[in-house]
Every structure is written in structure tokens, then in C-alpha cells.
C-alpha atoms as a PDB file:
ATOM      1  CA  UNK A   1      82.062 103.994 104.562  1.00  0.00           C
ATOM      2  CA  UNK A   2      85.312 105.292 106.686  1.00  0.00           C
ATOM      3  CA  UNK A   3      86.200 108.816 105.597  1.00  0.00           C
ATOM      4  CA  UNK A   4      90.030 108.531 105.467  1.00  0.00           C
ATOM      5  CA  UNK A   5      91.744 112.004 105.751  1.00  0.00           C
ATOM      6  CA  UNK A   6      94.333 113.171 103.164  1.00  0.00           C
ATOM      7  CA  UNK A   7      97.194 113.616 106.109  1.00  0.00           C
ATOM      8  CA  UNK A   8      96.691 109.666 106.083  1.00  0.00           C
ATOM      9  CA  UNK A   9     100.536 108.309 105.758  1.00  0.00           C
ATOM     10  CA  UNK A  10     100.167 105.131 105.230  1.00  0.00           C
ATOM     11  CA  UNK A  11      97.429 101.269 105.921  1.00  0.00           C
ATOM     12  CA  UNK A  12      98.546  98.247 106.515  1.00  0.00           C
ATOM     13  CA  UNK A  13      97.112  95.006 108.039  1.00  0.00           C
ATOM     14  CA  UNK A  14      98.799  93.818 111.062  1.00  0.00           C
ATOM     15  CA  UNK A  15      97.682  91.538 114.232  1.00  0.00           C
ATOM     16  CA  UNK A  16      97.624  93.356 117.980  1.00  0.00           C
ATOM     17  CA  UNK A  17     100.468  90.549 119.942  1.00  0.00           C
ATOM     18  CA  UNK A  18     100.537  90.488 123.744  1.00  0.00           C
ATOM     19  CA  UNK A  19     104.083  91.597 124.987  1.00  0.00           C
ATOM     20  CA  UNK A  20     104.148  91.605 129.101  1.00  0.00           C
ATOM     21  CA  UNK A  21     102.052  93.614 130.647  1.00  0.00           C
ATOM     22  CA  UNK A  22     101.907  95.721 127.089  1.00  0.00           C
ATOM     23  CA  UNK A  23      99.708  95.641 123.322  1.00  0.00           C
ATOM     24  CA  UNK A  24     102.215  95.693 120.265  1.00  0.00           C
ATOM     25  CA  UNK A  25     101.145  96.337 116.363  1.00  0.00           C
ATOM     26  CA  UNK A  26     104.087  95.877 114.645  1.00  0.00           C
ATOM     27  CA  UNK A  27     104.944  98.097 111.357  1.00  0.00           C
ATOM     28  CA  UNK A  28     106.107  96.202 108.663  1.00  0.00           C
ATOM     29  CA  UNK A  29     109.647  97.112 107.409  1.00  0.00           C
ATOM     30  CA  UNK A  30     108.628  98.114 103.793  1.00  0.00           C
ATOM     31  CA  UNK A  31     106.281 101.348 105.040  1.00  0.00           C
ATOM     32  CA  UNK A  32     109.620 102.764 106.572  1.00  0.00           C
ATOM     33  CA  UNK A  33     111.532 101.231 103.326  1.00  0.00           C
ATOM     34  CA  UNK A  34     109.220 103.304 100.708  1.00  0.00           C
ATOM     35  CA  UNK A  35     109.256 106.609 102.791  1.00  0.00           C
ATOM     36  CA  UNK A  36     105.703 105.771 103.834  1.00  0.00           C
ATOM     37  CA  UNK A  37     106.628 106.476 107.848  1.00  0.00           C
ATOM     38  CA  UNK A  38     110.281 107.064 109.508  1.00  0.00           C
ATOM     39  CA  UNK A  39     111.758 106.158 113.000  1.00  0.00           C
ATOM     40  CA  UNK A  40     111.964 108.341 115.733  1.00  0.00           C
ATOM     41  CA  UNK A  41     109.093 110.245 114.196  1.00  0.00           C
ATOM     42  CA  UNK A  42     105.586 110.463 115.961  1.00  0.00           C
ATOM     43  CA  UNK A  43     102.029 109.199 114.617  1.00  0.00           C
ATOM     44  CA  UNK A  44      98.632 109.021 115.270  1.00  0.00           C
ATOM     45  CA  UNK A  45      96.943 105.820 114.966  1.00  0.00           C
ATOM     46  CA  UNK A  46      94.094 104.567 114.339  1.00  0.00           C
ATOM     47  CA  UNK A  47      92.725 100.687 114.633  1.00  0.00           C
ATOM     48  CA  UNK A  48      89.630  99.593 112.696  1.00  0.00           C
ATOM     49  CA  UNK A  49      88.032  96.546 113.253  1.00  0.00           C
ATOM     50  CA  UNK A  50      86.530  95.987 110.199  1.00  0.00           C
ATOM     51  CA  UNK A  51      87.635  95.341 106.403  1.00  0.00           C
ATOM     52  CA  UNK A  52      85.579  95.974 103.843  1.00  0.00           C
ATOM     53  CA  UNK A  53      82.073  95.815 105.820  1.00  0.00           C
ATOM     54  CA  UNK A  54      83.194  92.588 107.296  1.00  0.00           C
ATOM     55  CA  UNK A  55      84.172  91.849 110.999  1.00  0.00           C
ATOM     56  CA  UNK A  56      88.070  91.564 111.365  1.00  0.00           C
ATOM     57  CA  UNK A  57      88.488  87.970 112.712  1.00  0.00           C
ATOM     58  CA  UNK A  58      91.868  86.336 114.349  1.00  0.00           C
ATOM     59  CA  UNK A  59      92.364  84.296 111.393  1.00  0.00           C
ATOM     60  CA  UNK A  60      95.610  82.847 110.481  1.00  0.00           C
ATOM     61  CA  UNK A  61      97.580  85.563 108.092  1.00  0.00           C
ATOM     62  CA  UNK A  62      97.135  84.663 104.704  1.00  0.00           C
ATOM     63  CA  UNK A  63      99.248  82.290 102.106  1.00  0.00           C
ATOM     64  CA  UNK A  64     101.549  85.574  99.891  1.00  0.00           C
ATOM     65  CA  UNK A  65     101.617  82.585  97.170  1.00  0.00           C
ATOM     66  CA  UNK A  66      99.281  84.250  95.422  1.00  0.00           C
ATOM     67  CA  UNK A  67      96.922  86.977  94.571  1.00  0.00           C
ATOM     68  CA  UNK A  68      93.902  85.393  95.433  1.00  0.00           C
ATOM     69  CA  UNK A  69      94.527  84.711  98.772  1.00  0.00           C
ATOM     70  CA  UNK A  70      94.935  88.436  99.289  1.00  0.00           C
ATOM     71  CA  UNK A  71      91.577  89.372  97.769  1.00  0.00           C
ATOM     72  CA  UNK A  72      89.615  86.302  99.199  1.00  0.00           C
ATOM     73  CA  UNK A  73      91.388  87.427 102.791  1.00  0.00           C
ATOM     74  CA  UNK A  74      89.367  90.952 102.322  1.00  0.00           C
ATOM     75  CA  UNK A  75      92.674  92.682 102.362  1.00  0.00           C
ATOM     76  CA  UNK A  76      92.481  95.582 100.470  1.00  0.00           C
ATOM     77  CA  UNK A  77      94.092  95.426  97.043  1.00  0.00           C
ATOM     78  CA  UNK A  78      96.244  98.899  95.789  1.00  0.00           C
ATOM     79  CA  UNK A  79      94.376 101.612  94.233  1.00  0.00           C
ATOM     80  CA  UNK A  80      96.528 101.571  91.171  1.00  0.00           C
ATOM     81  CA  UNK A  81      96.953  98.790  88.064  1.00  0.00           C
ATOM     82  CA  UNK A  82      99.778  98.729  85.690  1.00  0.00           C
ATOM     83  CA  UNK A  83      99.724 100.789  82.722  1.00  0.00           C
ATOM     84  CA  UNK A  84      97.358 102.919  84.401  1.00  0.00           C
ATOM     85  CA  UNK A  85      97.580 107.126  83.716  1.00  0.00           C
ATOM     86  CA  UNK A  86      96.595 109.432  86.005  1.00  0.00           C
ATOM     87  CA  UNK A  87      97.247 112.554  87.246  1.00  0.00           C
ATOM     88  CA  UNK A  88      99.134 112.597  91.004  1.00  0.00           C
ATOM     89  CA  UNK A  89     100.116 115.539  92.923  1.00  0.00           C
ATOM     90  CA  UNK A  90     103.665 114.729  94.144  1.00  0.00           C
ATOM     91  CA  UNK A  91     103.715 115.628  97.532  1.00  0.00           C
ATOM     92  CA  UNK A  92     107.677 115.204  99.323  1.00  0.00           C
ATOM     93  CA  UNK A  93     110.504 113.694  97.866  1.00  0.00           C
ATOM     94  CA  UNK A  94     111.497 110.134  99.327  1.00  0.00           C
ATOM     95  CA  UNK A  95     115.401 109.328 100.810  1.00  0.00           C
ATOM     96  CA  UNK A  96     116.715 108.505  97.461  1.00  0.00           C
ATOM     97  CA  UNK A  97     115.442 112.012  95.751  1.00  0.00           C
ATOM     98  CA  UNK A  98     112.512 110.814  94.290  1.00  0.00           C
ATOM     99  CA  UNK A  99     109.098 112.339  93.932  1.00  0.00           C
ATOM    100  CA  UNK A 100     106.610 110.696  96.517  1.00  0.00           C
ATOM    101  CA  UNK A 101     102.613 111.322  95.683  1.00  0.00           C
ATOM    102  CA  UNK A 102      99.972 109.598  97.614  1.00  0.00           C
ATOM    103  CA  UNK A 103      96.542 108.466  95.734  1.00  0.00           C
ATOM    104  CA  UNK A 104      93.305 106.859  97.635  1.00  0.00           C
ATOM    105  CA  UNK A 105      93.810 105.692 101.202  1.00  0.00           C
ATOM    106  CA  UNK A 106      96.998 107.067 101.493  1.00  0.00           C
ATOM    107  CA  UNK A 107      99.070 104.432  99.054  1.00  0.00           C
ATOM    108  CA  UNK A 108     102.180 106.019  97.775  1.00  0.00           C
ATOM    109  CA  UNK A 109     103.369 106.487  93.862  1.00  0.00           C
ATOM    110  CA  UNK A 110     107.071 106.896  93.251  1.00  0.00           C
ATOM    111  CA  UNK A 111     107.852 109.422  90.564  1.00  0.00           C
ATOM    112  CA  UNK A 112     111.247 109.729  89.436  1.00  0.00           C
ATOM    113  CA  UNK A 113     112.431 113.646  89.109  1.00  0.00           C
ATOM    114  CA  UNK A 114     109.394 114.750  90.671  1.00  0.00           C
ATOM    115  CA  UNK A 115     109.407 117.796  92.785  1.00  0.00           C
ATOM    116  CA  UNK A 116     106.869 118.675  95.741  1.00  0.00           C
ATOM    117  CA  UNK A 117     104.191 120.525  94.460  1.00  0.00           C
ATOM    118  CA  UNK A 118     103.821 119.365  90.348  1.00  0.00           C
ATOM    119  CA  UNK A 119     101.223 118.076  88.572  1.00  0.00           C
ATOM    120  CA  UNK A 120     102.466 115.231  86.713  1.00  0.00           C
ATOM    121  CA  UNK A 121     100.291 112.702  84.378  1.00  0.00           C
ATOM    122  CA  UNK A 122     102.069 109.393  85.294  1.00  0.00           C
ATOM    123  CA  UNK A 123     101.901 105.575  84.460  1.00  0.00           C
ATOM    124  CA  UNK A 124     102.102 103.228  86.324  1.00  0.00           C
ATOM    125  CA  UNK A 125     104.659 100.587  85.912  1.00  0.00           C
ATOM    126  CA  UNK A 126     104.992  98.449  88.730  1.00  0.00           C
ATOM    127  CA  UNK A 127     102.486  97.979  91.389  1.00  0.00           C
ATOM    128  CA  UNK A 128     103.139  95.877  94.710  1.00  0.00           C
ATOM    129  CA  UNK A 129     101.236  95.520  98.327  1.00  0.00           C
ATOM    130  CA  UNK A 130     102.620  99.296  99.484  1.00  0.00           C
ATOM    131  CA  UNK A 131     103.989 100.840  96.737  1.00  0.00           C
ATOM    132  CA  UNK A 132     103.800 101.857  93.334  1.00  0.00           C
ATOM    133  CA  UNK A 133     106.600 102.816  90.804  1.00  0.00           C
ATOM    134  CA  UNK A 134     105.415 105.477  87.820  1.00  0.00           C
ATOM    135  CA  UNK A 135     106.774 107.243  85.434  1.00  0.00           C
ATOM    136  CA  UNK A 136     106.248 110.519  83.732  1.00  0.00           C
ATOM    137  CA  UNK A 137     104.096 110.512  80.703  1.00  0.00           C
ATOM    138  CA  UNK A 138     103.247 114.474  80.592  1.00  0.00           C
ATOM    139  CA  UNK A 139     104.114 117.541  82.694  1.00  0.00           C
ATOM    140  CA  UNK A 140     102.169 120.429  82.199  1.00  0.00           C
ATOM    141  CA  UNK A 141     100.484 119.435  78.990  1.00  0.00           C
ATOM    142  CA  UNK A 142     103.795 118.785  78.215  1.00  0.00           C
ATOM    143  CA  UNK A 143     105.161 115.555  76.669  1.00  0.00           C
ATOM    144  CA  UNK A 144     108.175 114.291  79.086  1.00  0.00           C
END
């Protein structure tokens, strides 16, 4: 098992494509979209060749039709489900004010109203690829 650090900003699947005399790994839109990453900013990076115990092979990306083809692929799936409630530590606020928290392998939960450094119990709402969207269910032992 990879140990993945908690400074870990975001994972993503994407193909190494030959450019010249140069290597490129493109970065989808939606990490920068989500606060994930931002231009202009530096990162390490890191490139593993395996997915879930299994060899990464140049296989044709999959099908986004459905589901399936994601978990069949061996593409990791998000960490979260809907309706799900857990507690998140919100950890910088994203460009449009809202609380940003990151839960196992580095996957980021919105929170509305949130505020670097609380506690929040959440649930979550809506979950896609990158992202998920939560809202506050208690602060504090505090119903919100």
C-alpha cells in the first residue's frame, strides 16, 4: 500500500503524451476549477505506475457513459457516497468563499460557510469524479 501524505493536493489519472523533444501530463481543467491546484503556482509530483495493485497499461481511456466503466478501468472511485456524515476538518476556503476540506487521498469536500480550522459534521450531497459538495449537519455538537 502507497502511504499518501496529508499535504497531498489533489489525484487524477492522466496519460504521459510526447510533445518535441519534451514529456507532458496534462491537468485536467476541473482540479484548477474546484480549488484543488492554481496556475502559476508550483507542485511536486509524483507518477505511479500502478492502480490498485495492478500494472498501469496504455489502454484506451475509458467510455464516461457510465459508472462501471470507471470501476472496471481500476480508476479509483471517490472516498465519499451521498448522504454520507462525517466529520471533515475544513482546511482553506476555495475562490468563491467556501470552506474547502480534504478527506482520503487528498479528494476535496466543499462546505458552504466553512472557515479554516472548524470541525464540522457534514453530509454529503453531491459526489462527482473530483469533488464533493456537503453541507452542514452539526458544528460543535451544535445543530446548524
Amino acid at each position: 500500500m502507497v502511504e499518501v501524505p496529508d499535504a497531498l493536493s489533489t489525484l487524477f489519472s492522466a496519460k504521459v503524451e510526447s510533445d518535441g523533444d519534451r514529456y507532458v501530463v496534462e491537468i485536467p481543467k476541473r482540479e484548477v476549477r474546484h480549488g484543488a491546484i492554481g496556475p502559476g503556482e508550483t507542485y511536486r509530483v509524483g507518477l505511479l505506475s500502478q492502480v490498485d495493485g495492478e500494472t498501469a497499461t496504455a489502454e484506451p481511456e475509458p467510455s464516461h457513459e457510465t459508472e462501471s466503466a470507471n470501476t472496471s478501468s481500476g480508476v479509483p472511485q471517490p472516498p465519499v457516497d451521498e448522504g454520507e456524515v462525517r466529520e471533515v476538518t475544513i482546511e482553506s476556503l476555495g475562490d468563491q468563499g467556501d470552506g474547502i476540506a480534504k478527506v482520503e487521498r487528498g479528494y476535496v469536500v466543499i462546505v458552504p460557510d466553512g472557515q479554516p480550522g472548524d470541525s464540522p459534521t457534514v453530509e454529503i450531497e453531491t459526489v462527482q469524479e473530483n469533488v464533493a459538495f456537503a453541507s452542514v449537519v452539526d458544528t460543535d455538537g451544535q445543530r446548524a
